[in-house]
Protein backbone atom coordinates (compact mmCIF):
# COMPACT_ATOMS: atom_id res chain seq x y z
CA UNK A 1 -2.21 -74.90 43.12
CA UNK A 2 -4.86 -72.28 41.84
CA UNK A 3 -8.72 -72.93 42.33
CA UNK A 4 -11.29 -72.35 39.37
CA UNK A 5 -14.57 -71.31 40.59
CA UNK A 6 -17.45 -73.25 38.53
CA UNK A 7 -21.21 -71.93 39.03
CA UNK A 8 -23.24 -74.42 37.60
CA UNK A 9 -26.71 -75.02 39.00
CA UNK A 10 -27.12 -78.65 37.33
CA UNK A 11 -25.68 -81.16 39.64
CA UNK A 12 -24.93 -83.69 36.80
CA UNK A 13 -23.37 -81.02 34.56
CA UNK A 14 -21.40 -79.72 37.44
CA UNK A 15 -19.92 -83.30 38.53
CA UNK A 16 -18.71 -84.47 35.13
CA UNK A 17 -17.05 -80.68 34.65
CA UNK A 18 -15.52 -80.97 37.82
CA UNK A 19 -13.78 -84.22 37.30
CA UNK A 20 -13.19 -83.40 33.78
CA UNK A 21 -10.85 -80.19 35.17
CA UNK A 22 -9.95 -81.88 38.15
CA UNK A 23 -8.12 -84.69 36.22
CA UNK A 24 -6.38 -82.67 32.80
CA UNK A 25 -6.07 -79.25 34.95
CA UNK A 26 -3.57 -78.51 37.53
CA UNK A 27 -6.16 -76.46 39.63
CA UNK A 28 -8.54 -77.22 42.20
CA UNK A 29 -12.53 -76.66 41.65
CA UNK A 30 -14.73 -75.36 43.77
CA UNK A 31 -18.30 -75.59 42.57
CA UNK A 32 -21.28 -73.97 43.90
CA UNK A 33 -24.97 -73.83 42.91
CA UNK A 34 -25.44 -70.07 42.10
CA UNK A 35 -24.36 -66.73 41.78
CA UNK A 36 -25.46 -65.52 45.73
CA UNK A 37 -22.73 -68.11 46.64
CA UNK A 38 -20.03 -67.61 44.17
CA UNK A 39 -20.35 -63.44 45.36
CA UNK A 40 -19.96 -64.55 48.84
CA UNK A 41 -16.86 -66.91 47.79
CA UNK A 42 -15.22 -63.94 46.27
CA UNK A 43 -15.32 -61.77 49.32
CA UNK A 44 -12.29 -63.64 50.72
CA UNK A 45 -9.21 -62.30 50.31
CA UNK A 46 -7.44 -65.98 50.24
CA UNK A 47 -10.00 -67.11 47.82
CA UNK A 48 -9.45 -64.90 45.15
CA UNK A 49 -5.50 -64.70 45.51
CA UNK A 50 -5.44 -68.69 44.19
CA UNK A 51 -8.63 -67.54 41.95
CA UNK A 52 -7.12 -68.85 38.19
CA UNK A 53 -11.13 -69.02 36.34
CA UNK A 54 -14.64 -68.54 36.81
CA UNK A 55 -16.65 -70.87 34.87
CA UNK A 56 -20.29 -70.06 34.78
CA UNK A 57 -23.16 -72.16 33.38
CA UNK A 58 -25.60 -69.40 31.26
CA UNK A 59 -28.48 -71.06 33.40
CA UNK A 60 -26.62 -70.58 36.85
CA UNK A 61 -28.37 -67.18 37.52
CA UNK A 62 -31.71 -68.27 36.71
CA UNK A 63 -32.86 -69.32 40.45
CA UNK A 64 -31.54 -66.44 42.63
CA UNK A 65 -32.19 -62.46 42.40
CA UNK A 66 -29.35 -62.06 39.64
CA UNK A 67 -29.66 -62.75 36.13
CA UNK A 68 -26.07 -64.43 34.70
CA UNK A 69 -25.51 -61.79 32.63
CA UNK A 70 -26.10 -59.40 36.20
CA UNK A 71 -24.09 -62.08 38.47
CA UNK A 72 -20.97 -61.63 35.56
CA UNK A 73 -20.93 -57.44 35.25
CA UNK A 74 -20.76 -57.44 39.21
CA UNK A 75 -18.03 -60.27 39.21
CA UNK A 76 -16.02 -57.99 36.59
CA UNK A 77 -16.66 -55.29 38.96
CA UNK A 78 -15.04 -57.34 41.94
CA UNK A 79 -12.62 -59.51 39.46
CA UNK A 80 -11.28 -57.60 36.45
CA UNK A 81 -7.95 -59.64 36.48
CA UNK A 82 -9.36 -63.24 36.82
CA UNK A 83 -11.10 -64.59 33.15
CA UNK A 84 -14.63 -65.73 33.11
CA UNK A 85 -15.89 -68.80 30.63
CA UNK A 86 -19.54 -68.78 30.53
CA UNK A 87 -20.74 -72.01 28.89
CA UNK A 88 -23.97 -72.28 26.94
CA UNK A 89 -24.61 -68.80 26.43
CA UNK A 90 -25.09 -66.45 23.45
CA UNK A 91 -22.34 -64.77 23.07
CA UNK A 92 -24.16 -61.48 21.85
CA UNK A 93 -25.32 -61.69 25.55
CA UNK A 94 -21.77 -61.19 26.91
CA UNK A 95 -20.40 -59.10 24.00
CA UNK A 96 -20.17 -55.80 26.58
CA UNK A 97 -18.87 -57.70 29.28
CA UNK A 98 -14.86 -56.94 29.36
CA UNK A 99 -12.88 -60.54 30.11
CA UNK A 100 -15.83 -62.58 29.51
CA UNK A 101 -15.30 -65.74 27.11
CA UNK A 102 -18.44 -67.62 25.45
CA UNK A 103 -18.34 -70.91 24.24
CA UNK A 104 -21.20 -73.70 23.63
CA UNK A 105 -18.41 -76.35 23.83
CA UNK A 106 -19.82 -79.67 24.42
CA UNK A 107 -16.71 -81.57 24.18
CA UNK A 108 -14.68 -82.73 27.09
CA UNK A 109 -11.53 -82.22 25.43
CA UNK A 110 -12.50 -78.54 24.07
CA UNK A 111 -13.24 -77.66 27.29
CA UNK A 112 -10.12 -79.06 28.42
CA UNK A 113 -7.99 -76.96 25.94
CA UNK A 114 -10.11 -73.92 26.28
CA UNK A 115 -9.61 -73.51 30.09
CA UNK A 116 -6.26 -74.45 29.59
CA UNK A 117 -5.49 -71.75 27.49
CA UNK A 118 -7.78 -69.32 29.40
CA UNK A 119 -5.25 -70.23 33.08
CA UNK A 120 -2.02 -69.63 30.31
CA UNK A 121 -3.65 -66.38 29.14
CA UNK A 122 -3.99 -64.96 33.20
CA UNK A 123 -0.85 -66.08 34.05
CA UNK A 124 1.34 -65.02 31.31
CA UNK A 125 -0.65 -61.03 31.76
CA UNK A 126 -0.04 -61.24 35.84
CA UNK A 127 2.90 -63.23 36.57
């Protein structure tokens, strides 16, 4: 089973993503609150071999040293096979970010299809 990595700063938000994927999405989640934490996550080796998605709030950078937009061009750096979703954002914010998808999907069931589609993207270019 692979893991999706969702950085989300709102602990409502967060919860009702992570059950949303955890129930229609054959991956696990691991959620943390910002950017500091989701670097330090991707460090590990292990981690980032079952790494399928990072999925970023546009907010999640807001309370630590990083901007999102900083927190995603180092991630790239670190990550340029794994897809990132960030949610909420505009996407002329992101447009010079290589791998990075922007959506303002509110919508269980778009965000359903739209990681879904993202994990079949990654794994038909790797596998």
């Amino acid at each position: 089973m692979g893991t999706i990595l969702l950085v989300d700063d709102n602990p409502l938000r967060a919860a009702m993503r992570t059950s949303i994927l955890e129930k229609d999405i054959s991956a696990r989640v691991v959620r943390v609150r910002g950017a500091a934490e989701a670097l330090c996550l991707v460090e590990d080796d292990q981690f980032v071999g079952s790494l399928l998605l990072v999925i970023a709030a546009d907010s999640a950078g807001e309370a630590s040293s990083l901007s999102t937009v900083e927190f995603i061009e180092e991630l790239r750096d670190r990550l340029k096979h794994v897809p990132v979703l960030v949610l909420e954002a505009a996407e002329a914010k992101y447009a010079k970010v290589p791998g990075v998808y922007v959506s303002k999907t509110k919508s269980p069931q778009e965000l359903r299809t739209l990681v879904s589609r993202l994990i079949a993207v990654r794994e038909l270019r790797y596998a």
